[in-house]
Protein backbone atom coordinates (compact mmCIF):
# COMPACT_ATOMS: atom_id res chain seq x y z
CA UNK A 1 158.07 207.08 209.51
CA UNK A 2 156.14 208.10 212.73
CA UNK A 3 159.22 205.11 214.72
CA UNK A 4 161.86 207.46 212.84
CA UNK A 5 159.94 210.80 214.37
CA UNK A 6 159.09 209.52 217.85
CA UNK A 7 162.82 210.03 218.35
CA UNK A 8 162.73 213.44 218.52
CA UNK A 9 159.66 214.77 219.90
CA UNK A 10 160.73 218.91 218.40
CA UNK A 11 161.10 217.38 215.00
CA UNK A 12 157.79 215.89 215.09
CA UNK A 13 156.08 219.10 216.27
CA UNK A 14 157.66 220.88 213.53
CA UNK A 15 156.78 218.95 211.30
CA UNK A 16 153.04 218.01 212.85
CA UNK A 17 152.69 222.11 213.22
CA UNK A 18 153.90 222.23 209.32
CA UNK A 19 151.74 219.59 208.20
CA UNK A 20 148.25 220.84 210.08
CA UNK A 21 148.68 224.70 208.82
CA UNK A 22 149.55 223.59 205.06
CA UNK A 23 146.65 221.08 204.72
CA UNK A 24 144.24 224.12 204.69
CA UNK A 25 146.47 225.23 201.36
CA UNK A 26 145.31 225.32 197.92
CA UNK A 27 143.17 221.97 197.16
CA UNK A 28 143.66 218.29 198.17
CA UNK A 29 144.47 217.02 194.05
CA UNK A 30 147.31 220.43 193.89
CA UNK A 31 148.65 219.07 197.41
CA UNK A 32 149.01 215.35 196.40
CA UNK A 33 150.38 216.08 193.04
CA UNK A 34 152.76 218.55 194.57
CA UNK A 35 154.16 215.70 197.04
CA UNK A 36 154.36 213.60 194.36
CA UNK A 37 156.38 215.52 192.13
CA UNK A 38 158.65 216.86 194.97
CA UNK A 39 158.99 213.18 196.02
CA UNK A 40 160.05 212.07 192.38
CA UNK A 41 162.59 214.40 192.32
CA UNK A 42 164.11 213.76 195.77
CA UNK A 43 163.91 210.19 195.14
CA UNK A 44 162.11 209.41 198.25
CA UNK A 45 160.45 206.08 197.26
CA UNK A 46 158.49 205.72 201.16
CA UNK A 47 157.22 209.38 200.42
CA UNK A 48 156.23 208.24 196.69
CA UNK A 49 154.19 205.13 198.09
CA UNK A 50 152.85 207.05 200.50
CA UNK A 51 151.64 210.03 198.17
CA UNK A 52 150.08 207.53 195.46
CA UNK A 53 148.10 205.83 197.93
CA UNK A 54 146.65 208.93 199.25
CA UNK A 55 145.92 210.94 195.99
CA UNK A 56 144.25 207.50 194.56
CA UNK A 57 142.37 207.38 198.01
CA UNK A 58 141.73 210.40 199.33
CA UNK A 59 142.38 213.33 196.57
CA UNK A 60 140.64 210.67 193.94
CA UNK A 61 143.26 211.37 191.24
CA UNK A 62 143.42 208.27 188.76
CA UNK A 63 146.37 206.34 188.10
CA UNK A 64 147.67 208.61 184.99
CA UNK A 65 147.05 211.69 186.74
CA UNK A 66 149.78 210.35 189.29
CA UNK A 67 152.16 209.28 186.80
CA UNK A 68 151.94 212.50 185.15
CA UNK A 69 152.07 214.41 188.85
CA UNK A 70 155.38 212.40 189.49
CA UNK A 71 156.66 213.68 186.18
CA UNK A 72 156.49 217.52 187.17
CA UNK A 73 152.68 218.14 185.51
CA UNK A 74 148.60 217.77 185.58
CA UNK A 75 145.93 217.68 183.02
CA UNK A 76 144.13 220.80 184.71
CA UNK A 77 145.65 223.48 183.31
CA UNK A 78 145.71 225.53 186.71
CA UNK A 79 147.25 222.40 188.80
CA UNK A 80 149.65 221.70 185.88
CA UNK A 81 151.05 225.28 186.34
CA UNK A 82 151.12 224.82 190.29
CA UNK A 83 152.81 221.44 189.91
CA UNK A 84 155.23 222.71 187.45
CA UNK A 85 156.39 225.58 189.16
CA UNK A 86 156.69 223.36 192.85
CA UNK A 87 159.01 220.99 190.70
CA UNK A 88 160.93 224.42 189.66
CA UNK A 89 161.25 225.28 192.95
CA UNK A 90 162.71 222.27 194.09
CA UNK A 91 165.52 221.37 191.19
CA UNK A 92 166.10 224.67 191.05
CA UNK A 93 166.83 225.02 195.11
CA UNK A 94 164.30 227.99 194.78
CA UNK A 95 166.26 229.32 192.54
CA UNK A 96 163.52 230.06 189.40
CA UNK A 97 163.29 232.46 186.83
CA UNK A 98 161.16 235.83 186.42
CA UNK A 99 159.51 233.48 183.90
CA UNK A 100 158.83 230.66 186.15
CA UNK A 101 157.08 232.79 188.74
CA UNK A 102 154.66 234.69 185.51
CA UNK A 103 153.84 231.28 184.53
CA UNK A 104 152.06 230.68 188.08
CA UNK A 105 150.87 233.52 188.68
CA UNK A 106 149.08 233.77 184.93
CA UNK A 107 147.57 230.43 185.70
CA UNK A 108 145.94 232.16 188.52
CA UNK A 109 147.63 231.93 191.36
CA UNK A 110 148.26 234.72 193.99
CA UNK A 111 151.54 235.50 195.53
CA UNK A 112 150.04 234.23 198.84
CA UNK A 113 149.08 230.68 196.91
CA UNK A 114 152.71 230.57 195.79
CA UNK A 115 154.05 231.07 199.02
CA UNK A 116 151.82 228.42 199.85
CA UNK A 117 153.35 226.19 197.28
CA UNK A 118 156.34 226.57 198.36
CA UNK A 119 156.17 225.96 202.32
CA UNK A 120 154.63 222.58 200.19
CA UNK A 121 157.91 222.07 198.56
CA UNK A 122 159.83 222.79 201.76
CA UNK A 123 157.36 220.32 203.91
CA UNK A 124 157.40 217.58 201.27
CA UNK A 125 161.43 218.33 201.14
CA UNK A 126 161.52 217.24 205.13
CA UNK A 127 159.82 214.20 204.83
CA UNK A 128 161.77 213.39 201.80
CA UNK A 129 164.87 214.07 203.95
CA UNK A 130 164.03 212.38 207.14
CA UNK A 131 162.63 209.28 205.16
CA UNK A 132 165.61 209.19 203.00
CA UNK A 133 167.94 209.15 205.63
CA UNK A 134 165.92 206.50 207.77
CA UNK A 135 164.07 204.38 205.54
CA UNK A 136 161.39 203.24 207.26
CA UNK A 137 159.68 200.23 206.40
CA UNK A 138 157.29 200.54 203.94
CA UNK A 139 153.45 199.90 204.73
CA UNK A 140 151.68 201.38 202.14
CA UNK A 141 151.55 199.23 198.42
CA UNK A 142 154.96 199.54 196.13
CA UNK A 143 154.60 201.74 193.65
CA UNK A 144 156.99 201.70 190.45
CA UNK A 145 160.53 202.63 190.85
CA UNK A 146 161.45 206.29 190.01
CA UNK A 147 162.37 206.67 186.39
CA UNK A 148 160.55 203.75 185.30
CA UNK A 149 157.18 205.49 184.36
């Protein structure tokens, strides 16, 4: 990925500059699960390696907490609502319901955490994008195709 990005030096600062302000959003498990859902969707199977490496390794989510993150949803209750709404967000192309948006913020979330959630979605989106389009070569460990979990 970072071959694909040295291309353009802007892109990478925009996305570097993206990347350093959002990793002080919401908590490292909510972040992970988010990529990994967003990833799922967008079918971005570098970005779904990537993400399942680093919420095993670094966010210490087990195995069926990232097979359920891929499939829109958590076991906490409060990340579950987060993860749900961030996969809202991005089949819906932002465009969710009154509904949607309750759900979130009843979980507990504040408009400025759902903001937050989605500059994830959007940031995840990028990579997804940029990944997609240049498929780098993969050097983190396979993880199972999309739709097979």
């Amino acid at each position: 990925m970072m071959a694909a990005f040295a291309q353009s030096p802007i892109a990478f600062n925009a996305w570097a500059t993206l990347l350093g302000s959002l990793s002080k959003a919401l908590d490292v498990k909510t972040r992970d699960s988010i990529g990994l859902a967003v990833s799922e969707v967008n079918g971005c199977n570098y970005c779904l390696t990537v993400h399942s490496f680093t919420a095993e390794h670094m966010a210490k989510l087990p195995a069926d907490e990232i097979v359920l993150a891929r499939k829109g949803h958590a076991t906490d209750p409060k990340r579950d609502a987060a993860v749900q709404f961030a996969r809202k967000v991005i089949e819906t192309r932002g465009q969710v319901s009154d509904a949607d948006l309750q759900a979130v913020r009843d979980a507990g979330y504040t408009d400025a955490n759902v903001m937050e959630v989605v500059a994830l979605v959007a940031m995840y989106s990028l990579t997804n994008f940029f990944n997609n389009v240049f498929d780098p070569e993969k050097d983190f460990p396979a993880v199972a195709p999309a739709g097979s979990i």
